[in-house]
Protein backbone atom coordinates (compact mmCIF):
# COMPACT_ATOMS: atom_id res chain seq x y z
CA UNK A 1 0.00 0.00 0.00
CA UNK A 2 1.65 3.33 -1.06
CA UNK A 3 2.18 5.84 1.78
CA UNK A 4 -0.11 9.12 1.33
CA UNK A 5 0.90 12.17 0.18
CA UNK A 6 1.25 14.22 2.84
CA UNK A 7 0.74 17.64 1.48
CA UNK A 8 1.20 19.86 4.52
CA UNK A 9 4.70 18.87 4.71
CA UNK A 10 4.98 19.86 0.95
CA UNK A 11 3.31 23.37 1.84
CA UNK A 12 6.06 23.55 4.74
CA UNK A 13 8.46 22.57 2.27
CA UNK A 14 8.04 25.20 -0.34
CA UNK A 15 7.59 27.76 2.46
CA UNK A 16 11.05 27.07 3.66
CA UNK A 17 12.29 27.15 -0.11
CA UNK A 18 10.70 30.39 -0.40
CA UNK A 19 12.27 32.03 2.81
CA UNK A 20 15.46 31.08 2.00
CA UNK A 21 14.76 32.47 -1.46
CA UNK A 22 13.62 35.60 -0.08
CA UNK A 23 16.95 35.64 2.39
CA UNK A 24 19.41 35.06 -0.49
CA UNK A 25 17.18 37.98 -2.23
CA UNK A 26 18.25 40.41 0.53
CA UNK A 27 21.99 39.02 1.38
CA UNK A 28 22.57 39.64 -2.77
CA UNK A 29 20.99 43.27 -2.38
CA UNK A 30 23.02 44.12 0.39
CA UNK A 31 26.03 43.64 -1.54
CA UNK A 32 25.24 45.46 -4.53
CA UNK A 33 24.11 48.08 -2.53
CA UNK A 34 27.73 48.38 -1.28
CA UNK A 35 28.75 48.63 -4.90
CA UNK A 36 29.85 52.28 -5.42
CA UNK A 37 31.83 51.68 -8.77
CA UNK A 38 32.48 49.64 -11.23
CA UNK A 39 35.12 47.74 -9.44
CA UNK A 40 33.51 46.71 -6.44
CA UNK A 41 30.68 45.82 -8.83
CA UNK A 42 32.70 43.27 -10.57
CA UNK A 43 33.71 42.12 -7.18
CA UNK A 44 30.34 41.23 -6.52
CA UNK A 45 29.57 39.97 -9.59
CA UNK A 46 32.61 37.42 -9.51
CA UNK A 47 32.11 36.50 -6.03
CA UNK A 48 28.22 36.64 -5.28
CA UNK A 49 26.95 36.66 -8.89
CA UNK A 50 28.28 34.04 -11.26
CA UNK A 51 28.22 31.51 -7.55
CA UNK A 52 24.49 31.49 -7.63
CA UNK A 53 23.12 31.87 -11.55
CA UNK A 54 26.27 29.94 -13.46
CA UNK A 55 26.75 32.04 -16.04
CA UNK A 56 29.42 32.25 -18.75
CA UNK A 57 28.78 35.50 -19.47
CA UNK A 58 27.01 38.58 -17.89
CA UNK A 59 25.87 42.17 -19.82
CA UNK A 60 24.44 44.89 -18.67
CA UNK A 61 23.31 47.45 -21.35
CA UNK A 62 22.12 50.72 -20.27
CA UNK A 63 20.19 53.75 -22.04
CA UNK A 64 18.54 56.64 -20.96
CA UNK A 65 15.55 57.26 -22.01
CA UNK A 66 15.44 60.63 -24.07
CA UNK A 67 18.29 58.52 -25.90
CA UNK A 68 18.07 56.89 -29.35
CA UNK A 69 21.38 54.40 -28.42
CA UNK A 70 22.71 52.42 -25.72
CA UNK A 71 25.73 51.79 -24.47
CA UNK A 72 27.24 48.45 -22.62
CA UNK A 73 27.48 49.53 -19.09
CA UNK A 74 29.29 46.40 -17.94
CA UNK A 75 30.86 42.70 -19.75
CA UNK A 76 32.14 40.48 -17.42
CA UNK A 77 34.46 38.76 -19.76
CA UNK A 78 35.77 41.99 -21.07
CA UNK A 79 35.73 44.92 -18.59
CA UNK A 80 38.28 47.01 -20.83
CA UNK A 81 36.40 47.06 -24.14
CA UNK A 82 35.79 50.62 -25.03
CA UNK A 83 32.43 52.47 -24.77
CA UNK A 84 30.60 52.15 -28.12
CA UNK A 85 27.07 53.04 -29.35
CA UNK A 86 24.10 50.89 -30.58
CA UNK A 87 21.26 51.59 -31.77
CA UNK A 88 18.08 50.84 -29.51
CA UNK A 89 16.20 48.81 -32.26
CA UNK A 90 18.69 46.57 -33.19
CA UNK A 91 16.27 43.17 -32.18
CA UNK A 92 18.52 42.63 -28.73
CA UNK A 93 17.98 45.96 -26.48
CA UNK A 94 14.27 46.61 -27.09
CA UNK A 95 12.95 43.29 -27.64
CA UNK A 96 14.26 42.88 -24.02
CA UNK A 97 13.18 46.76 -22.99
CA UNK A 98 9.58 45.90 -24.47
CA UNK A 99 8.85 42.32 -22.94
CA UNK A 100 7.57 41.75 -19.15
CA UNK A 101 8.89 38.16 -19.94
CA UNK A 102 12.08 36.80 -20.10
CA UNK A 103 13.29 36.60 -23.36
CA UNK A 104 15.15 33.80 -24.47
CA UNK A 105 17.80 33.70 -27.54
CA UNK A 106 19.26 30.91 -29.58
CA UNK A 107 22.89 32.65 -30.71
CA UNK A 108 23.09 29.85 -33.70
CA UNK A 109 20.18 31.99 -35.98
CA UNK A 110 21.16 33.57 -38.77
CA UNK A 111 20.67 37.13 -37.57
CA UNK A 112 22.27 40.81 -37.98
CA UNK A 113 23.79 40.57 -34.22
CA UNK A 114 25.47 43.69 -32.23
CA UNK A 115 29.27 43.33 -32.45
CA UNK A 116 29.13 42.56 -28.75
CA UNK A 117 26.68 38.80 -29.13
CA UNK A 118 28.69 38.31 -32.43
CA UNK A 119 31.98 37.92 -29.80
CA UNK A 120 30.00 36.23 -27.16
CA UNK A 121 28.87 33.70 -29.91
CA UNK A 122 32.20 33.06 -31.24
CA UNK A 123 33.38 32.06 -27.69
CA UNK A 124 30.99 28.94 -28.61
CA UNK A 125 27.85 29.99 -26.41
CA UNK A 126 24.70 29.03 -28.15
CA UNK A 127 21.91 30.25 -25.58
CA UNK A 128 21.58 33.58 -23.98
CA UNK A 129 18.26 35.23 -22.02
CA UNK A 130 17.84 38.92 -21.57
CA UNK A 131 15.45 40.45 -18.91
CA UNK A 132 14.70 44.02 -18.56
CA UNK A 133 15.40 45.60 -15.51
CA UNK A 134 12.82 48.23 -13.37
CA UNK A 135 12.93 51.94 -14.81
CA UNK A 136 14.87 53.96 -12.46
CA UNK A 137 15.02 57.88 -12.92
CA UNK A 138 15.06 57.89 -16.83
CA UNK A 139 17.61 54.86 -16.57
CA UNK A 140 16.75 51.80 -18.80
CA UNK A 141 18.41 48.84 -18.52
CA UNK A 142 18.81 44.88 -19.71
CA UNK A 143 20.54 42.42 -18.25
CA UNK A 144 21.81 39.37 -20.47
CA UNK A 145 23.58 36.24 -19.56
CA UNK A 146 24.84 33.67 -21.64
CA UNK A 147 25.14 29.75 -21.27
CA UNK A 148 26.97 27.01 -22.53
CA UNK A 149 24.48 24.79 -20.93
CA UNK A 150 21.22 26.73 -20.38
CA UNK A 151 20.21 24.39 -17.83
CA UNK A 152 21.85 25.85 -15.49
CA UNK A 153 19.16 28.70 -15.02
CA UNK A 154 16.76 27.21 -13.40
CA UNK A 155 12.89 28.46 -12.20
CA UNK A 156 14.51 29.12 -8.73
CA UNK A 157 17.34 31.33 -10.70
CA UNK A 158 14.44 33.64 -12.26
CA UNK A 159 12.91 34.10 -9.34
CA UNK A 160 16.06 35.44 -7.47
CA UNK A 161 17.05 37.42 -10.51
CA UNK A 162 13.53 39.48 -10.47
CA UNK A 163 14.26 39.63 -6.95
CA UNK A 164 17.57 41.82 -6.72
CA UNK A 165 16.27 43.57 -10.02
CA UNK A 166 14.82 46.55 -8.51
CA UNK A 167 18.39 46.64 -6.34
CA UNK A 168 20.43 46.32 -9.60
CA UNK A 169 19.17 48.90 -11.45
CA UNK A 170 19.74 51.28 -8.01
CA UNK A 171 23.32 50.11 -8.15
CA UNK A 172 23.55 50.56 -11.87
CA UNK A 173 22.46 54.59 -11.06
CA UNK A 174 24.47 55.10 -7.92
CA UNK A 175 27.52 54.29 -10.23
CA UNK A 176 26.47 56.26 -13.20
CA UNK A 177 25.96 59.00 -10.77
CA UNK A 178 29.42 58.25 -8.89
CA UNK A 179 31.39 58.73 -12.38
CA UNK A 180 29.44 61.81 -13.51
CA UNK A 181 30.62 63.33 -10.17
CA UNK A 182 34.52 62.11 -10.96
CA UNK A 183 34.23 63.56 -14.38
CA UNK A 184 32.93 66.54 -12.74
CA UNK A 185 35.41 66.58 -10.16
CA UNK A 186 38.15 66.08 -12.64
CA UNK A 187 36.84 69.13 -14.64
CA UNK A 188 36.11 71.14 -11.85
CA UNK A 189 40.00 70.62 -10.23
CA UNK A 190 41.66 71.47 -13.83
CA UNK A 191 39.53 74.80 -13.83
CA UNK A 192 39.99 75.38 -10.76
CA UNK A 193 43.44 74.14 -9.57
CA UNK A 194 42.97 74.29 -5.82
CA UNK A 195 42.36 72.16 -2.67
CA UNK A 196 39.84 73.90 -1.47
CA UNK A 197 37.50 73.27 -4.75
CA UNK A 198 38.70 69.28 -4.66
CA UNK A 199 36.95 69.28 -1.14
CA UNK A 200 33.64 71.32 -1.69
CA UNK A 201 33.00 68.26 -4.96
CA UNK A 202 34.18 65.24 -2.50
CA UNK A 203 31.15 67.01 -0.04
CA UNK A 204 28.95 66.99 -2.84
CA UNK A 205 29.77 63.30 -4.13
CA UNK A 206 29.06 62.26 -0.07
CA UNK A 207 25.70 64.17 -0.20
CA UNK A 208 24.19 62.48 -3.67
CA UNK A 209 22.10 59.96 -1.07
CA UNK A 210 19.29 57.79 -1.69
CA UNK A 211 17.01 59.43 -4.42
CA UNK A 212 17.33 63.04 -2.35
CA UNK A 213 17.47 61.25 1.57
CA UNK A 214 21.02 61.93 2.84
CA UNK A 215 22.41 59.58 5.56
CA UNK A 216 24.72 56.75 5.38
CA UNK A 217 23.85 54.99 9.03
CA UNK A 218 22.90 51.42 9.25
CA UNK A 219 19.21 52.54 10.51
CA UNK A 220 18.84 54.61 7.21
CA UNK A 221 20.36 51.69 4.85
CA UNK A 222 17.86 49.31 6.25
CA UNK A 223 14.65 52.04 4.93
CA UNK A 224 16.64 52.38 2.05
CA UNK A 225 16.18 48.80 1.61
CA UNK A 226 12.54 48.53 2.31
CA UNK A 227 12.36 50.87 0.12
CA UNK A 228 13.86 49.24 -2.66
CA UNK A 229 12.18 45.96 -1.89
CA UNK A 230 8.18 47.61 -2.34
CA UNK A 231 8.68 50.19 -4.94
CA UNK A 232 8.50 47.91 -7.99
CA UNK A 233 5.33 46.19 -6.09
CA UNK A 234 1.69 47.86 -6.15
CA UNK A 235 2.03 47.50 -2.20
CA UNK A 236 0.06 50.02 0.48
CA UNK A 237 2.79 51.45 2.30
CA UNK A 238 2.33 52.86 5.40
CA UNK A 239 5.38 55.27 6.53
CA UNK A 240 5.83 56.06 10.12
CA UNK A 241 7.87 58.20 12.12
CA UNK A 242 8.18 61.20 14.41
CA UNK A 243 7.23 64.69 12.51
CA UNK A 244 10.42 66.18 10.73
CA UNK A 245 11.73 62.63 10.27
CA UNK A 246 11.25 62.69 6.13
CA UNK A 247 7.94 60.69 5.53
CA UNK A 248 7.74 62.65 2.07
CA UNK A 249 11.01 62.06 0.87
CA UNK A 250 10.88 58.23 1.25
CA UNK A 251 6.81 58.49 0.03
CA UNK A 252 8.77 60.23 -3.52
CA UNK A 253 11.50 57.71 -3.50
CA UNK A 254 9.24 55.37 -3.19
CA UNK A 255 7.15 56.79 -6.18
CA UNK A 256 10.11 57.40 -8.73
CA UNK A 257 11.37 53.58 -8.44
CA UNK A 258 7.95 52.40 -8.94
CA UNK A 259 6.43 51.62 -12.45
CA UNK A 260 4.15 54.55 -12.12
CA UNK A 261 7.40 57.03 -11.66
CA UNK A 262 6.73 58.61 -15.15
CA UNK A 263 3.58 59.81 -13.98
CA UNK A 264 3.26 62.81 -11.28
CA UNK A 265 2.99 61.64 -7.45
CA UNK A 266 -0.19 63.45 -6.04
CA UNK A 267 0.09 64.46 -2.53
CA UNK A 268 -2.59 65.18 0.03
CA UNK A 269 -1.98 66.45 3.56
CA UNK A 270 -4.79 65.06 5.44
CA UNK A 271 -4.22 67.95 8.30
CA UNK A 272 -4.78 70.67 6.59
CA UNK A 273 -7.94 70.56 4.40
CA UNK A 274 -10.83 72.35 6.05
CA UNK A 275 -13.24 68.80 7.04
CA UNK A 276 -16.16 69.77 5.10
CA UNK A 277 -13.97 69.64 1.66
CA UNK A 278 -11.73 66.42 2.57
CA UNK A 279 -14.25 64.66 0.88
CA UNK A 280 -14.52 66.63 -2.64
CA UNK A 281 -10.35 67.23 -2.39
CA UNK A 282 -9.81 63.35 -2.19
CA UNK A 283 -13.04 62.36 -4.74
CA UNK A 284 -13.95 65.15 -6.47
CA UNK A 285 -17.30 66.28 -7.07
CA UNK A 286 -20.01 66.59 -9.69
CA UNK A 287 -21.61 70.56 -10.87
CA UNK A 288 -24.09 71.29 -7.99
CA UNK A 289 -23.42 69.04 -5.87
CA UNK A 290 -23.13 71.78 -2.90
CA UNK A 291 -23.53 75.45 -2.71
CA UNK A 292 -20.30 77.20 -4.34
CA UNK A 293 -20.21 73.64 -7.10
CA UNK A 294 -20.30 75.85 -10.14
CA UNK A 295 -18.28 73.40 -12.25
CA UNK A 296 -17.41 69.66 -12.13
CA UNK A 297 -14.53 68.83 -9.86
CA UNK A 298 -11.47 65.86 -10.49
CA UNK A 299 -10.47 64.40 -7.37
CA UNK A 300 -6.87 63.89 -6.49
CA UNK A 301 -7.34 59.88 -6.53
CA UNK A 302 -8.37 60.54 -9.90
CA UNK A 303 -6.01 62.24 -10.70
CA UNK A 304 -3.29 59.83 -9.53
CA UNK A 305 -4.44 57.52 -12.06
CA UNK A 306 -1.68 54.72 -13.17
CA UNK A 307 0.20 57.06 -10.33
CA UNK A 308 0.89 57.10 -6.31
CA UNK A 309 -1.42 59.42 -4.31
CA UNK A 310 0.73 59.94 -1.03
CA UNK A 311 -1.78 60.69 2.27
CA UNK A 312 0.22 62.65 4.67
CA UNK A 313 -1.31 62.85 8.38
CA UNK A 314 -3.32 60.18 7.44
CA UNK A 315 -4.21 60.09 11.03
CA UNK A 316 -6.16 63.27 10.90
CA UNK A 317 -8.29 61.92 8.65
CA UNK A 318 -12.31 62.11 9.89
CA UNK A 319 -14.14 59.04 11.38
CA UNK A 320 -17.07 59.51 8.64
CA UNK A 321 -14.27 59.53 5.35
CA UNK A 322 -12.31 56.52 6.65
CA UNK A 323 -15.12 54.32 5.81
CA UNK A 324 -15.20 55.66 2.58
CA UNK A 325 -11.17 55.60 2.15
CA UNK A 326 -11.74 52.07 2.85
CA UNK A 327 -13.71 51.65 0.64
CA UNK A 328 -11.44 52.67 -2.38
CA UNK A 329 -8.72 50.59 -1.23
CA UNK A 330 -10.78 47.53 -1.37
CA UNK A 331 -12.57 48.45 -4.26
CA UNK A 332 -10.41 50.08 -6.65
CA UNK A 333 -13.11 52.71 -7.09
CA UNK A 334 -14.98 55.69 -5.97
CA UNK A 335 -17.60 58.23 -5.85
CA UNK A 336 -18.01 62.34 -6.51
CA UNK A 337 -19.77 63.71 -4.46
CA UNK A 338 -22.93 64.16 -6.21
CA UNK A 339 -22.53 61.44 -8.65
CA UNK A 340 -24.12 58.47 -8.46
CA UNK A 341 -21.69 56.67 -10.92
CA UNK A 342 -18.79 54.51 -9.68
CA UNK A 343 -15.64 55.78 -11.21
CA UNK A 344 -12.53 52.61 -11.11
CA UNK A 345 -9.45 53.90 -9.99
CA UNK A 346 -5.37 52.60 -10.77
CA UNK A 347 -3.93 54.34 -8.09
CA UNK A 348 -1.33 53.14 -5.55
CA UNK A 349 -1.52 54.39 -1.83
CA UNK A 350 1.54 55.69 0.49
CA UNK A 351 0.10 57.15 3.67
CA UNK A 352 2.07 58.53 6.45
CA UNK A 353 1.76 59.63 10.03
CA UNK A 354 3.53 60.87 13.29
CA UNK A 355 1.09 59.21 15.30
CA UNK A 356 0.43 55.88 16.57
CA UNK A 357 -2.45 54.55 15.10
CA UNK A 358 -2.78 51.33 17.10
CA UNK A 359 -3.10 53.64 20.25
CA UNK A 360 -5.83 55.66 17.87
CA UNK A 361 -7.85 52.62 17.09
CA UNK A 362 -7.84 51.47 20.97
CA UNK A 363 -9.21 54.65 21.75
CA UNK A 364 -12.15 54.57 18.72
CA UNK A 365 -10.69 57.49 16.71
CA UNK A 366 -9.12 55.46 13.77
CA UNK A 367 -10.92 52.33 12.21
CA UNK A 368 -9.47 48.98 13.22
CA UNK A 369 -10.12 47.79 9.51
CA UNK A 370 -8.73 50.77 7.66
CA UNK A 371 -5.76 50.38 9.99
CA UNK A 372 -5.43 46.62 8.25
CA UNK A 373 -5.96 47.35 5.16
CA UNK A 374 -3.01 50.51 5.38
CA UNK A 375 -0.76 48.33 7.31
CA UNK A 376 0.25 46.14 4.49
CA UNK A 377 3.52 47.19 4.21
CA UNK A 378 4.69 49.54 7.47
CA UNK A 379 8.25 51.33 6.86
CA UNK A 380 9.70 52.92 10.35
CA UNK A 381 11.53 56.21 9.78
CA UNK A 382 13.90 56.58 12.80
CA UNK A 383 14.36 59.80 15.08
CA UNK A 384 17.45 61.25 14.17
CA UNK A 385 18.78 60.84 17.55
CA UNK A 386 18.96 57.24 16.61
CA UNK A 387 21.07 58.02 13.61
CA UNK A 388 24.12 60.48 15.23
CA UNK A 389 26.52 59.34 12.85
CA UNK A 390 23.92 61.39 9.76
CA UNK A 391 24.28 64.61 11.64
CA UNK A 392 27.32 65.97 10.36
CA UNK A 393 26.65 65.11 6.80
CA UNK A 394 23.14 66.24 7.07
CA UNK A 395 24.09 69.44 8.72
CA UNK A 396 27.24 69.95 5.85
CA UNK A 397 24.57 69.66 3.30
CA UNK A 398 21.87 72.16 4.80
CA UNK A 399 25.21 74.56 5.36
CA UNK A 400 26.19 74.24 2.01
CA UNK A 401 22.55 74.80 0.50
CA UNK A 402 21.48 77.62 2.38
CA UNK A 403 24.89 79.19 2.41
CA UNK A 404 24.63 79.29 -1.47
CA UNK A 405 20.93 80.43 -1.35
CA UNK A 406 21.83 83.46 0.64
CA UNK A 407 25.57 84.23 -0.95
CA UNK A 408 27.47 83.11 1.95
CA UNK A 409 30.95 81.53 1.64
CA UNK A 410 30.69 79.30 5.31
CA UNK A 411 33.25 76.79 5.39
CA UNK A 412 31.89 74.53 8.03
CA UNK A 413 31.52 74.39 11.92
CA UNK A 414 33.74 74.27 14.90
CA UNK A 415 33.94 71.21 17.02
CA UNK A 416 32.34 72.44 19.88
CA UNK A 417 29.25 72.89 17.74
CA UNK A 418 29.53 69.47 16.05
CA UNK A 419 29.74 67.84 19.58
CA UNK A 420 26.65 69.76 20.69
CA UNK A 421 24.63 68.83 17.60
CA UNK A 422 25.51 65.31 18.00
CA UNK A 423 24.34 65.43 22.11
CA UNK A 424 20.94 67.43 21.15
CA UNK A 425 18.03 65.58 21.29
CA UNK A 426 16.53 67.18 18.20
CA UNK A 427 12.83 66.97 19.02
CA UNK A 428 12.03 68.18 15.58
CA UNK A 429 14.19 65.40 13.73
CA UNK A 430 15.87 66.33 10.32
CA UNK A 431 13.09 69.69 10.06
CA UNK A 432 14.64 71.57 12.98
CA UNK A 433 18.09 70.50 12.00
CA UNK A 434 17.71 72.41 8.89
CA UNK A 435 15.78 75.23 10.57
CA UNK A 436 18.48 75.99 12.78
CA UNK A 437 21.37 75.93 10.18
CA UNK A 438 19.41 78.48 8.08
CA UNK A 439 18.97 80.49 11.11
CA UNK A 440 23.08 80.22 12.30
CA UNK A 441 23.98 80.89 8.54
CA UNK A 442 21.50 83.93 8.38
CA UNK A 443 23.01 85.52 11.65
CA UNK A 444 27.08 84.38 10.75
CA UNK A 445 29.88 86.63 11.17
CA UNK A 446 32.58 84.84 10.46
CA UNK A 447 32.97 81.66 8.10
CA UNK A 448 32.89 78.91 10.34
CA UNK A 449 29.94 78.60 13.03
CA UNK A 450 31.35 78.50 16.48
CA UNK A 451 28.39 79.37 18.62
CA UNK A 452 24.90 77.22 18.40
CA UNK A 453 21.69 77.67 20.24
CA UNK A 454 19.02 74.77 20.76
CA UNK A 455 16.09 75.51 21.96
CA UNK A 456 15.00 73.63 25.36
CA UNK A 457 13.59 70.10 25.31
CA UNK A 458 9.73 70.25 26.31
CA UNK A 459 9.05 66.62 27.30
CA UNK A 460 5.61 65.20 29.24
CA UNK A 461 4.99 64.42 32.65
CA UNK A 462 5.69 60.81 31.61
CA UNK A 463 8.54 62.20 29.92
CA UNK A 464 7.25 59.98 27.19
CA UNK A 465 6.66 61.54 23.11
CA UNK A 466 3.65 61.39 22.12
CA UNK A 467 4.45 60.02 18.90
CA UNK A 468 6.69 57.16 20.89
CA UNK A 469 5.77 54.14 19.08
CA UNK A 470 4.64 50.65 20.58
CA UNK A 471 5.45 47.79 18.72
CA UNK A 472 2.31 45.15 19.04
CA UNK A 473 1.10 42.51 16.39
CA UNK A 474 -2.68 43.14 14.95
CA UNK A 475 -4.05 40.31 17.19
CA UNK A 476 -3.14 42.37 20.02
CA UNK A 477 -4.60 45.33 18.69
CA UNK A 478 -7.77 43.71 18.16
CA UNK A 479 -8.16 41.91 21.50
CA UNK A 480 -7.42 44.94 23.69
CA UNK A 481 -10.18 46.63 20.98
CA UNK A 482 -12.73 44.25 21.64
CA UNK A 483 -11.89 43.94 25.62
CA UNK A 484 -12.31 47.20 26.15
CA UNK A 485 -15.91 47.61 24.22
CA UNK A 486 -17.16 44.52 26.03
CA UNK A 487 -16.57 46.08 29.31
CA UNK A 488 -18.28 49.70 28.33
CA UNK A 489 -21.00 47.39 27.38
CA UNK A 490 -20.98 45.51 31.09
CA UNK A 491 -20.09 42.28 29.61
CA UNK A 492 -23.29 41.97 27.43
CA UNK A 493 -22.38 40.59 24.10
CA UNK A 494 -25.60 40.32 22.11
CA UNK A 495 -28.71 42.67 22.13
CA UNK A 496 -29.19 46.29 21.60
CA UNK A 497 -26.99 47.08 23.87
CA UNK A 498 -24.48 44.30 23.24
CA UNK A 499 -20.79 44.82 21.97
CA UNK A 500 -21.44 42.75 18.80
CA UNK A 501 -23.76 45.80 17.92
CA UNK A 502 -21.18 48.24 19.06
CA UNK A 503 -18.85 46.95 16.90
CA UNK A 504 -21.12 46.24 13.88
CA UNK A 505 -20.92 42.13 13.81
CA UNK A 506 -23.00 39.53 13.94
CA UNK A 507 -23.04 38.10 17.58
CA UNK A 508 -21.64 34.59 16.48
CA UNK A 509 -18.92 36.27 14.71
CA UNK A 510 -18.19 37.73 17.54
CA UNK A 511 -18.40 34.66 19.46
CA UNK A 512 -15.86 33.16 17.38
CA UNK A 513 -13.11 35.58 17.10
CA UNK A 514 -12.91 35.86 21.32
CA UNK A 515 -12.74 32.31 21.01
CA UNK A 516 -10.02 32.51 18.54
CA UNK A 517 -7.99 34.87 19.93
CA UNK A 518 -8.29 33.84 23.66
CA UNK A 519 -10.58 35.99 25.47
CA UNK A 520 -12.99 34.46 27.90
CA UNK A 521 -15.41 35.71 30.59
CA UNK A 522 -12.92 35.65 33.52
CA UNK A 523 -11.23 38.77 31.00
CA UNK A 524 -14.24 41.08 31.36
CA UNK A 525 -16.56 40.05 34.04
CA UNK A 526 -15.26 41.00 37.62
C-alpha cells in the first residue's frame, strides 16, 4: 500500500524554499548596494553573482531614455572594451526593454547581431536570455547572460534574478551618478586648480544619497532597503515616524522607483484641508453638488491615475471619510460627491503619520479595519537621535545649500558645535536640524559657526513623546479593541446594547473571534 501524500509537509516545504529564497534575495541586495563603482561591482559579480546563476557571461546594457542608443554599461568577460554606441532597435535591447517576460535567444540563428553577441557567440555559447530591468530615474536597462548549458538557469534562478532587479538597477544609477561626479570633479579641479574646490565636490559626491534622503547609518540603509524591496510592487505602504523625520522624501523615493514614476505623485496632507472639503479634495465632485459647485470637480485619486497618491497625516483623517477611504482601497473605485456613478481607480496608496495609530484605534478614533488594510507594508523612519553618525553630513549639506541660497561663503563648523549637535536631542528630527542651520547661517559673522543655540527640550509628565511608538502585532490590537468595548457594554455581548452591535458584527462572529484569539469571561466580568 503506497504511503499518502502528505501535502502539509509539501506546503512547509516550499515555504522554507521560499524564505530562503527571499533571504538570499536580501543578502545579494546588500552587496550590490555596497557597490559604489564599477570595481567593487565586478567584485560582486565574480564572487556573489556568477556563484548562484552559473553564467558564462554577464551584460548589462544601459540607455537613458530621451536617448536613441545604448551603451554596454558592464561585460564580465571583457571589462576594458571601449564604450561604443548601438542603436536601440537593433532586435537585442528593445525586444528585451519591451517584454515583461524573459526573453530567451538561440545565438546559432542567422541574424544581424550587435558586435558585442557576435563575440560572445564566437566564444561557442549558443543560448543567452535577456530580462529588462525596473525603470529607475530615466535609466533603462537589460541584463543578459549567456550559457553554454542553459540548464543551469533554473525556475529558482528567475525568481532570485527578479528579486535583486529593482536593487540592480539602483546600483547601476548610484555608479552612473558616482562617475558623472569624478568627471565633474576632474573638470572642476583642472579649472579650478585648488584644494579647497577638490573638497567642496568630494562634499557633494558624499551628499548624492538615496534618491534626495542623505544619511549613510545602518538605521537609514535598512529604509533604504525597504524601500527598494516595495517600490516595484503595487504594495500600500504605510510610513511612520516622528514629525520632521522625512515621511515625504521616502513616500517620492518610493514613487520614482515604482512603475508609475513617469507619472506625477499626487500628494494630500490630510491635516490641513478644512473637514467639510476632505471629501470633494480626495473624490472630487459633480456641478451642484453643494452650494459654491459651479463646475465639475477631479479628485486627487483621480487624478493619480496609473500614479501614487501619497496621504500625509493620514491620522487626521475624519471618522465619517475613513469608511469611505476604505472603501477605495478595497474596491479600486470611488464616488463624486454628487454622482451616483462609480468611477474605477489605478492608483497606488503611500500614507504617512507621526502618530500611533494602534493607540488611535484602541481609543475609537481610527478604524481597526482601515488600519489593516493601510498596514500592508509599514516602513519605520527613525528619530534622528537614533542616527548620530547622519548629523554631520546632514548638517554639511543644509550649510552648504542655504549658504549658497543666501551668498554666503561658510566653510563649516567648529567642534564644539559638532559635539553639541551630535548630544541634542533634536525633538524636531531632520526639520529643525535644517531650521536651525538656516537660522546660524543667516546671523554668521565669520565663516565657520562657532556658537549654536538649541532651543530647550519640552518633554511630558511621563517624559514619554507622544508620537513614541509601541510595537504590538494586529491580534493584540484587536483583542485589547474588543476587551475594552465589552466592558463599556458591562459584559453583554448580544442585544441592543451588546458589543457585537457596538462593533457592527453579527453576535456569532463575535463569538468566534474571542474564542479565537483567547478571550474568555474571567477577561471582562469582575
Amino acid at each position: 500500500m503506497e504511503k499518502p501524500i502528505d501535502k502539509t509537509a509539501i506546503l512547509i516545504n516550499r515555504m522554507q524554499e521560499r524564505e530562503k529564497e527571499q533571504m538570499l534575495i536580501l543578502s545579494i541586495s546588500a552587496s550590490l548596494s555596497q557597490a559604489s563603482n564599477k570595481t567593487a561591482f565586478n567584485d560582486v559579480v565574480n564572487s556573489v553573482l556568477k556563484k548562484h546563476f552559473q553564467f558564462d557571461d554577464f551584460i548589462l546594457a544601459s540607455s537613458n531614455e530621451e536617448e536613441t542608443e545604448y551603451q554596454i554599461f558592464y561585460q564580465f568577460s571583457n571589462k576594458t572594451a571601449e564604450t561604443k554606441n548601438y542603436v536601440l532597435n537593433d532586435g537585442f535591447f528593445d525586444r528585451c526593454l519591451n517584454s515583461a517576460e524573459m526573453v530567451i535567444f538561440n545565438l546559432t540563428e542567422n541574424q544581424n547581431h550587435p558586435d558585442y553577441i557576435q563575440a560572445v557567440q564566437k566564444k561557442g555559447f549558443k543560448d543567452g536570455i535577456g530580462i529588462s530591468l525596473p525603470y529607475n530615474n530615466g535609466n533603462q536597462n537589460v541584463l543578459f547572460l549567456f550559457f553554454k548549458k542553459a540548464k543551469t538557469f533554473s525556475k529558482e534562478s528567475n525568481r532570485i534574478l527578479r528579486g535583486i532587479a529593482i536593487q540592480l538597477s539602483i546600483t547601476i544609477r548610484n555608479i552612473s551618478l558616482m562617475e558623472e561626479c569624478e568627471r565633474n570633479r576632474s573638470e572642476l579641479a583642472t579649472l579650478k586648480g585648488n584644494a579647497s574646490q577638490n573638497l567642496e565636490v568630494k562634499s557633494r559626491e558624499q551628499n548624492l544619497g538615496f534618491h534626495g534622503i542623505i544619511g549613510n547609518s545602518d538605521a537609514m540603509q535598512k529604509v533604504y532597503r525597504l524601500i527598494s524591496q516595495v517600490a516595484f510592487s503595487p504594495s500600500t505602504v504605510l510610513i511612520f515616524g516622528e514629525t520632521g523625520t522625512g515621511k515625504e522624501l521616502v513616500a517620492s523615493a518610493i514613487h520614482y522607483l515604482s512603475s508609475g514614476s513617469k507619472n506625477k505623485m499626487i500628494k494630500v496632507n490630510c491635516a490641513s484641508i478644512p473637514e467639510n472639503l476632505i471629501e470633494s479634495e480626495l473624490f472630487g465632485h459633480e456641478k451642484g453638488a453643494f452650494t459654491g459647485a459651479t463646475e465639475q470637480r477631479i479628485g486627487k485619486f483621480e487624478q493619480a491615475e496609473n500614479s501614487t497618491i501619497f496621504l500625509d497625516e493620514i491620522g487626521e483623517l475624519p471618522l465619517e471619510l475613513q469608511g469611505k477611504l476604505l472603501r477605495v482601497l478595497q474596491e479600486k473605485e470611488i464616488e463624486r460627491v454628487g454622482g451616483n456613478k462609480s468611477i474605477k481607480v489605478n492608483a497606488r496608496v503611500i500614507a504617512a503619520t507621526n502618530r500611533s495609530l494602534e493607540k488611535e484605534v484602541l481609543e475609537q478614533r481610527f478604524r481597526s479595519d482601515l488600519y489593516y488594510r493601510l498596514h500592508v507594508y509599514p516602513i519605520l523612519l527613525p528619530a534622528l537621535r537614533e542616527r548620530q553618525e547622519d548629523i554631520e553630513v546632514l548638517a554639511n549639506f543644509f550649510l552648504e545649500k542655504h549658504s549658497n541660497k543666501i551668498g554666503k561663503k561658510i566653510k563649516g563648523f567648529s567642534k564644539k558645535v559638532l559635539q553639541n549637535m551630535r548630544a541634542n536631542h533634536w525633538q524636531g528630527n531632520v526639520r529643525e536640524l535644517e531650521n536651525i542651520i538656516e537660522r546660524n547661517v543667516l546671523f554668521a559673522k565669520d565663516d565657520v559657526i562657532k556658537e549654536m543655540t538649541f532651543p530647550e527640550i519640552f518633554k511630558s509628565e511621563l517624559g514619554i513623546s507622544e508620537t513614541t511608538f509601541h510595537t504590538k502585532t494586529l491580534q493584540e490590537v484587536e483583542k485589547e479593541h474588543i476587551l475594552k468595548v465589552i466592558k463599556k457594554c458591562n459584559g453583554r455581548i448580544s442585544g441592543t446594547n451588546g458589543a457585537a452591535k457596538l462593533l457592527g458584527l453579527p453576535p456569532t462572529t463575535l463569538a468566534s473571534r474571542m474564542q479565537k484569539i483567547g478571550i474568555k469571561r474571567e477577561h471582562f466580568l469582575d
